[in-house]
Protein backbone atom coordinates (compact mmCIF):
# COMPACT_ATOMS: atom_id res chain seq x y z
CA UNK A 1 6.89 -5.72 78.66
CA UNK A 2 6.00 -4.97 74.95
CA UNK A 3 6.98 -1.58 73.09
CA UNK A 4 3.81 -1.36 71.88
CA UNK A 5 0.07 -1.91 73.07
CA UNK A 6 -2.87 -3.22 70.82
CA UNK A 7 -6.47 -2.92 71.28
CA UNK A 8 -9.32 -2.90 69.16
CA UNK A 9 -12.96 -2.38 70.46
CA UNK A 10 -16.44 -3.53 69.33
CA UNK A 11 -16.88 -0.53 66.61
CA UNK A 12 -13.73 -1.33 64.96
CA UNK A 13 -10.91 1.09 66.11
CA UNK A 14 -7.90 -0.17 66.97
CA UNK A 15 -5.70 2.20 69.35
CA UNK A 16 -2.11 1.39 69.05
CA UNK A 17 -0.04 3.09 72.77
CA UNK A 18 3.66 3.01 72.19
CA UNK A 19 5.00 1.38 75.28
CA UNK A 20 8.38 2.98 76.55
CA UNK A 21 7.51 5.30 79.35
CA UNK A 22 10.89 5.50 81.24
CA UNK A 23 12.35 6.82 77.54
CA UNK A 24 9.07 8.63 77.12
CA UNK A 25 8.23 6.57 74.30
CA UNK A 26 11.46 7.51 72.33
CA UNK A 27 11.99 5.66 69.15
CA UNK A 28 14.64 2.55 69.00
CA UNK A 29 14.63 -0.17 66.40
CA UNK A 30 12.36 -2.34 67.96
CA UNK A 31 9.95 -0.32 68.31
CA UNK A 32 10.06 1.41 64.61
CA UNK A 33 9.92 -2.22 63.43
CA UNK A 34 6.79 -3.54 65.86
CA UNK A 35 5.06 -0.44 64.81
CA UNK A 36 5.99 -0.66 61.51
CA UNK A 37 4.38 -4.55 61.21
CA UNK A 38 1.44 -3.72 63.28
CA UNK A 39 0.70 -1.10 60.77
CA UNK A 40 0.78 -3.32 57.90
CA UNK A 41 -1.00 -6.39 59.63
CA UNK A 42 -4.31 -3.60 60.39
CA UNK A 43 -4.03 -2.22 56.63
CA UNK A 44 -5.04 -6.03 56.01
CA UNK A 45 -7.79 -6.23 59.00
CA UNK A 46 -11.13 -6.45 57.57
CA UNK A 47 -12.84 -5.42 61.20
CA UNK A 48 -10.45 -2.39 61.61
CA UNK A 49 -12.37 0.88 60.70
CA UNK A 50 -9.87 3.37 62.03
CA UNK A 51 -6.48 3.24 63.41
CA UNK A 52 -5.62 6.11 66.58
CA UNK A 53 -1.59 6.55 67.82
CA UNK A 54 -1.18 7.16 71.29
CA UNK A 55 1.39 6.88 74.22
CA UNK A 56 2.01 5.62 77.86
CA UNK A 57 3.32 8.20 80.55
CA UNK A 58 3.93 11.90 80.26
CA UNK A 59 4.86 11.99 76.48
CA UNK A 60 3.50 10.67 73.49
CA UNK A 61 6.47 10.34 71.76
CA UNK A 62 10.20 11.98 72.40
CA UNK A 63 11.61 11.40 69.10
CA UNK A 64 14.37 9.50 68.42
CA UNK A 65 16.06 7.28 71.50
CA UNK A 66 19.72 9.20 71.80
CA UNK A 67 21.34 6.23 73.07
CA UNK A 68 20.25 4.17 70.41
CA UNK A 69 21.84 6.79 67.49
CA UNK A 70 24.53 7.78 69.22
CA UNK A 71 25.47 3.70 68.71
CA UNK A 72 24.54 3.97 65.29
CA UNK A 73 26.94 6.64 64.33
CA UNK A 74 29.42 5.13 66.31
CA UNK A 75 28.84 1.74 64.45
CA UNK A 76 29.53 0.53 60.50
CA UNK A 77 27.67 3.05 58.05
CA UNK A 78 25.54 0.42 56.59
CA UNK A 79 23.73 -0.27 59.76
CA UNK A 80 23.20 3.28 60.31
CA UNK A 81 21.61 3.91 56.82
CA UNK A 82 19.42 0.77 57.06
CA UNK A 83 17.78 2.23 60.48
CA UNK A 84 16.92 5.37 59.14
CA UNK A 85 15.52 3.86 55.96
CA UNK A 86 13.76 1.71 58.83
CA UNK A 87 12.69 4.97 60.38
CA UNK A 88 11.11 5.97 56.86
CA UNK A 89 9.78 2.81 56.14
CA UNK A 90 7.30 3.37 59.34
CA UNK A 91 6.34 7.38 58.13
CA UNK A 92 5.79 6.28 54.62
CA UNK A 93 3.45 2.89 55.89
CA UNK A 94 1.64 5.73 58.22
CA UNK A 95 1.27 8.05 56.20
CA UNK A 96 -0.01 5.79 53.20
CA UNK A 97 -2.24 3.49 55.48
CA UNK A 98 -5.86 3.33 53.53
CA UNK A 99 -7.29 3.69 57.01
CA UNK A 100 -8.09 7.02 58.59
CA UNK A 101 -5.66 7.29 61.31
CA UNK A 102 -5.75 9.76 64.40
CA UNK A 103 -2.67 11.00 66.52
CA UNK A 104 -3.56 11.41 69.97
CA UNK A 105 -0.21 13.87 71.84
CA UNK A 106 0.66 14.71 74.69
CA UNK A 107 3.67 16.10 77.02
CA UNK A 108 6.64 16.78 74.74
CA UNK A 109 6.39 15.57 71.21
CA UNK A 110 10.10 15.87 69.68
CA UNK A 111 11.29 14.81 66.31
CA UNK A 112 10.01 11.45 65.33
CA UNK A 113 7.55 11.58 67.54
CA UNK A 114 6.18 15.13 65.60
CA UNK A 115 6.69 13.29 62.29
CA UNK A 116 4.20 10.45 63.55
CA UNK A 117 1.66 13.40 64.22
CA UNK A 118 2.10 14.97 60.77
CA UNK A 119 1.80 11.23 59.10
CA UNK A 120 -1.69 10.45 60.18
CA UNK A 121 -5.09 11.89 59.13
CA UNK A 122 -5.84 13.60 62.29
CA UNK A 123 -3.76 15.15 64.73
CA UNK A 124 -5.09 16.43 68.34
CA UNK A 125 -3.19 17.34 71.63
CA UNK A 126 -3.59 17.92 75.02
CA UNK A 127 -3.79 21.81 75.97
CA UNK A 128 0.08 20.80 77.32
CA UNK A 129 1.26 19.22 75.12
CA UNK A 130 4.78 20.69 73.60
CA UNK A 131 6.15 20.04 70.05
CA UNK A 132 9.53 20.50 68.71
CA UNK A 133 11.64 19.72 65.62
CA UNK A 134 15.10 19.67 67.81
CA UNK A 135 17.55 17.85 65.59
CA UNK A 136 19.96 21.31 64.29
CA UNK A 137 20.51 21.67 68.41
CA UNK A 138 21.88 17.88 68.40
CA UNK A 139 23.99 18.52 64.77
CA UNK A 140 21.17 16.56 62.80
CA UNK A 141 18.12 17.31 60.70
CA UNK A 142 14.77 17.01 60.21
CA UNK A 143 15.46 14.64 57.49
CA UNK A 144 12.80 11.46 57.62
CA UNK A 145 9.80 13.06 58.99
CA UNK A 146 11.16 16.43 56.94
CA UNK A 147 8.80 16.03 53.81
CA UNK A 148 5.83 15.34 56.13
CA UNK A 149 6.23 17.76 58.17
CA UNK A 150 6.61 20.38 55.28
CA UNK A 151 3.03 19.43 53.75
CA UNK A 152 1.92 19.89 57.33
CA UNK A 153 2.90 23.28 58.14
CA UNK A 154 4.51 24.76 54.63
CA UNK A 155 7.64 25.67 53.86
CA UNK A 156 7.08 29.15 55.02
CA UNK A 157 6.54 27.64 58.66
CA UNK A 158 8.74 24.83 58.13
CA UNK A 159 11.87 27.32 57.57
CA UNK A 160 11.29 28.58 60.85
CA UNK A 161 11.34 25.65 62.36
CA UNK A 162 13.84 23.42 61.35
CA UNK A 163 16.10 26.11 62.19
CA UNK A 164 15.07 27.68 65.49
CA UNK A 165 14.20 24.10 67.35
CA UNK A 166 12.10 26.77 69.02
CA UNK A 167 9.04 24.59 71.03
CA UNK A 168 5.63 24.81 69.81
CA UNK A 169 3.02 24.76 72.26
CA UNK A 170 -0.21 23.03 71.15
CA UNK A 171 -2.04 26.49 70.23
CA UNK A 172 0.60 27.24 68.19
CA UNK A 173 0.52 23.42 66.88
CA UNK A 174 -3.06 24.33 65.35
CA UNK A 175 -2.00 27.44 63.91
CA UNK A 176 -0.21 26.62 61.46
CA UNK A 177 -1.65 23.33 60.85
CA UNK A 178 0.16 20.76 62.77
CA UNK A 179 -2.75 19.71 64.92
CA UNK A 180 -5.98 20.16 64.15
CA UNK A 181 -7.49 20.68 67.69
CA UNK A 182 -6.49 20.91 70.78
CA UNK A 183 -8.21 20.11 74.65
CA UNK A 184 -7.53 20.30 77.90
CA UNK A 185 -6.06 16.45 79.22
CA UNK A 186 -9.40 15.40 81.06
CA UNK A 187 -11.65 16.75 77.70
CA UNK A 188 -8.84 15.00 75.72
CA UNK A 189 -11.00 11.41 75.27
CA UNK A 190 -14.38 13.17 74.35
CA UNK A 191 -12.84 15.22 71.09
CA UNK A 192 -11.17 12.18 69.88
CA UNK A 193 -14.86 10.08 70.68
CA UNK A 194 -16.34 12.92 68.48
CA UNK A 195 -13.64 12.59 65.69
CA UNK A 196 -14.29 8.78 65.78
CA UNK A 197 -17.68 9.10 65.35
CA UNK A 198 -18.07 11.26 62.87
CA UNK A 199 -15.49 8.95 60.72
CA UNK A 200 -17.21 5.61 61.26
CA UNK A 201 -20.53 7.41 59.60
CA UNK A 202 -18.17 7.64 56.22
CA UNK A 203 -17.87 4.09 54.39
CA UNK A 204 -14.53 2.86 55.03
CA UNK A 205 -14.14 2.11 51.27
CA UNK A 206 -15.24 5.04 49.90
CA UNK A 207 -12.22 6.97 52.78
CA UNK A 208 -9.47 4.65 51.44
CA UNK A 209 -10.20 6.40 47.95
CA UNK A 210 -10.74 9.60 49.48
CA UNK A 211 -7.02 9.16 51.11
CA UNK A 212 -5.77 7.80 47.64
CA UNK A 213 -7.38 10.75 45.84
CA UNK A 214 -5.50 13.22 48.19
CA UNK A 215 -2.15 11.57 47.02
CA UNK A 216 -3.37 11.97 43.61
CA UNK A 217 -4.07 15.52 43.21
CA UNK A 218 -0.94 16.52 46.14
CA UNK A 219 1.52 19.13 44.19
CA UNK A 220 -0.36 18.50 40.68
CA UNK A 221 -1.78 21.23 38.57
CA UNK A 222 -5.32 21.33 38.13
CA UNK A 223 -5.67 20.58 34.13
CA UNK A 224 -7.59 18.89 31.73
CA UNK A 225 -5.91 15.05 33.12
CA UNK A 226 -6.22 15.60 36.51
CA UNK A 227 -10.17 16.71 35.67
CA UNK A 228 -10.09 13.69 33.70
CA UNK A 229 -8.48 11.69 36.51
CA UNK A 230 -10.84 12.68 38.72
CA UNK A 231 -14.51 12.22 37.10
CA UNK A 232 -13.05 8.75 36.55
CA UNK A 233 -13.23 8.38 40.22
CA UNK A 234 -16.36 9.97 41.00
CA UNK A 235 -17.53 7.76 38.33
CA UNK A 236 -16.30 4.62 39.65
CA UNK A 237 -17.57 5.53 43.51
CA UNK A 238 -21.32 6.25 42.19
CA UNK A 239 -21.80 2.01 40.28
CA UNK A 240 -19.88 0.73 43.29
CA UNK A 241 -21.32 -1.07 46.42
CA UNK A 242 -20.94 1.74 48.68
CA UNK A 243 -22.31 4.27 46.31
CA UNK A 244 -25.32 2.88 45.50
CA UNK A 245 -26.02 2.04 48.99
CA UNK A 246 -25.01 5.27 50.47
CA UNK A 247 -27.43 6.82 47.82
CA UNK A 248 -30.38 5.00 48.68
CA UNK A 249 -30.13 5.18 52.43
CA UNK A 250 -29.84 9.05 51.66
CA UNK A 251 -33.27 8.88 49.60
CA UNK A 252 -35.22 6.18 51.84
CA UNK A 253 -34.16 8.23 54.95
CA UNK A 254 -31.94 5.24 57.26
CA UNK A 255 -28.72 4.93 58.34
CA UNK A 256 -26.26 3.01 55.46
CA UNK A 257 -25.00 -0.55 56.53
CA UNK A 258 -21.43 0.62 57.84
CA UNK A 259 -23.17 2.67 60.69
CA UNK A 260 -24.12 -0.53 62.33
CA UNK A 261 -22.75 -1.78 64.70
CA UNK A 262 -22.26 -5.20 66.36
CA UNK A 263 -25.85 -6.36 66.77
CA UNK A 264 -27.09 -3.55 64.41
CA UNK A 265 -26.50 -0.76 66.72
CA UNK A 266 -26.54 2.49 65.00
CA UNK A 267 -22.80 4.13 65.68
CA UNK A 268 -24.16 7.42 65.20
C-alpha cells in the first residue's frame, strides 16, 4: 500500500492523502521523501491548477513517527542530520510551491503535521480537529516547521506555544491565524469546493507571482526599492498574456480563458 495517494480531477486540482492510517499519518522517511518528489513533479504539471493536502483515517497528520526518531538518535549523527534536513527539504518545497496549495485537517494535527498546515496557502479544519506543537513534552523542539509556524501565528503566539504544548482546538486554530476557517466534518468538502473555486477564477500565472511577491515583500521595509520592486511587477503583469486578457474579458463582459473548463465549461 502506498504512503501517499494521488488524484487529480477534470478542473485541474490534484489532492495529495498521506497514506499511513494505523500511525495516523505520522511522518517517516519514506513518506517525507514521496511527498517531497510528488511536490516537485506537480510544480512542473502544466494541467495542475491547485494542489490540496489531506489524510486517510482519524488524523491528518500526527507529526513525526516516534519509532522512526527514536532510531535516528539512536543511530550515527550524520543520518540523523540528513533526515531532518529531509524533513525541511519537504516544508521549504511546500511552502515555496508556485501553486496555491490548501491543507485540509482533521483529528489531531501534531508537530510536522501542524508545520504542513502552516506551509500551504490555505489552511481549514474540521470543527474537531486538534492541533499541537508537542515536541518540549518529548525533550525536542519545534525546530523545522519552527520558522513557519512563527509567520503563521507570531512570535507573540508562537512563545506560548512552543512552550506550553498546550492543544489548540480548531477555533482557537483560526484565532490566531493558523487556520483560516473551520467546519463541521460533513460541511468540511463544501468550504474547501468554495475555496477551490474561487482560486481557479484567478490565472494561475498571475498567483505564482502573487505567491513570489509575498516572499518578496515578507520582513522588508516598505522604501523607495521595494516601491520600485514592486511597480516593476505590476508593470510586467499588465503587457503579459494574462494581463491583457484578464483586462479585456473585464471590459467585453466574459469569463477569461482559465475559467474554462474541459470542453469550455465555465468553472465559475
Amino acid at each position: 500500500m502506498s504512503d501517499l495517494l494521488e488524484t487529480t480531477d477534470a478542473r485541474g486540482v490534484t489532492t495529495l492523502t498521506l497514506n499511513r492510517p494505523g500511525r495516523r499519518n505520522a511522518l517517516d522517511d519514506m513518506l517525507v521523501v514521496h511527498l517531497t518528489e510528488a511536490l516537485r513533479r506537480l510544480e512542473a504539471a502544466p494541467d495542475v491548477r491547485i494542489v490540496v493536502l489531506m489524510g486517510a483515517g482519524e488524523s491528518f497528520c500526527s507529526g513525526g513517527d516516534i519509532e522512526w526518531m527514536k532510531r535516528l538518535a539512536n543511530g550515527a549523527p550524520e543520518h540523523n542530520e540528513a533526515d531532518a534536513l529531509a524533513l525541511a527539504e519537504l516544508m521549504k518545497t511546500l511552502d515555496q510551491l508556485s501553486k496555491p496549495t490548501i491543507a485540509v485537517a482533521h483529528g489531531a494535527v501534531y508537530g510536522g503535521g501542524v508545520g504542513l498546515v502552516a506551509c500551504c496557502d490555505v489552511g481549514i479544519a474540521s470543527d474537531g480537529a486538534s492541533f499541537c506543537l508537542s515536541e518540549v513534552r518529548l525533550g525536542l523542539i519545534p525546530a523545522v516547521v519552527g520558522p513557519y509556524m512563527t509567520r503563521s501565528i507570531g512570535i507573540r503566539q508562537a512563545r506560548r506555544y512552543f512552550l506550553t504544548a498546550e492543544v489548540i482546538s480548531a477555533k482557537r486554530a483560526a484565532e490566531i491565524g493558523l487556520i483560516h476557517d473551520f467546519a463541521q466534518e460533513v460541511e468540511l468538502p463544501k468550504l474547501l469546493d468554495r475555496i477551490i473555486k474561487a482560486m481557479l477564477l484567478g490565472a494561475p500565472c498571475a498567483q505564482a507571482d502573487a505567491k513570489a511577491l509575498m516572499r518578496l515583500c515578507e520582513g522588508r521595509s516598505i522604501d523607495e526599492q521595494l516601491a520600485r520592486e514592486t511597480a516593476q511587477r505590476l508593470a510586467a503583469r499588465r503587457v503579459s498574456s494574462e494581463g491583457r486578457e484578464g483586462l479585456s474579458a473585464f471590459l467585453e463582459k466574459r469569463a477569461p480563458w482559465w475559467c474554462a473548463g474541459p470542453g469550455g465549461a465555465n468553472v465559475s
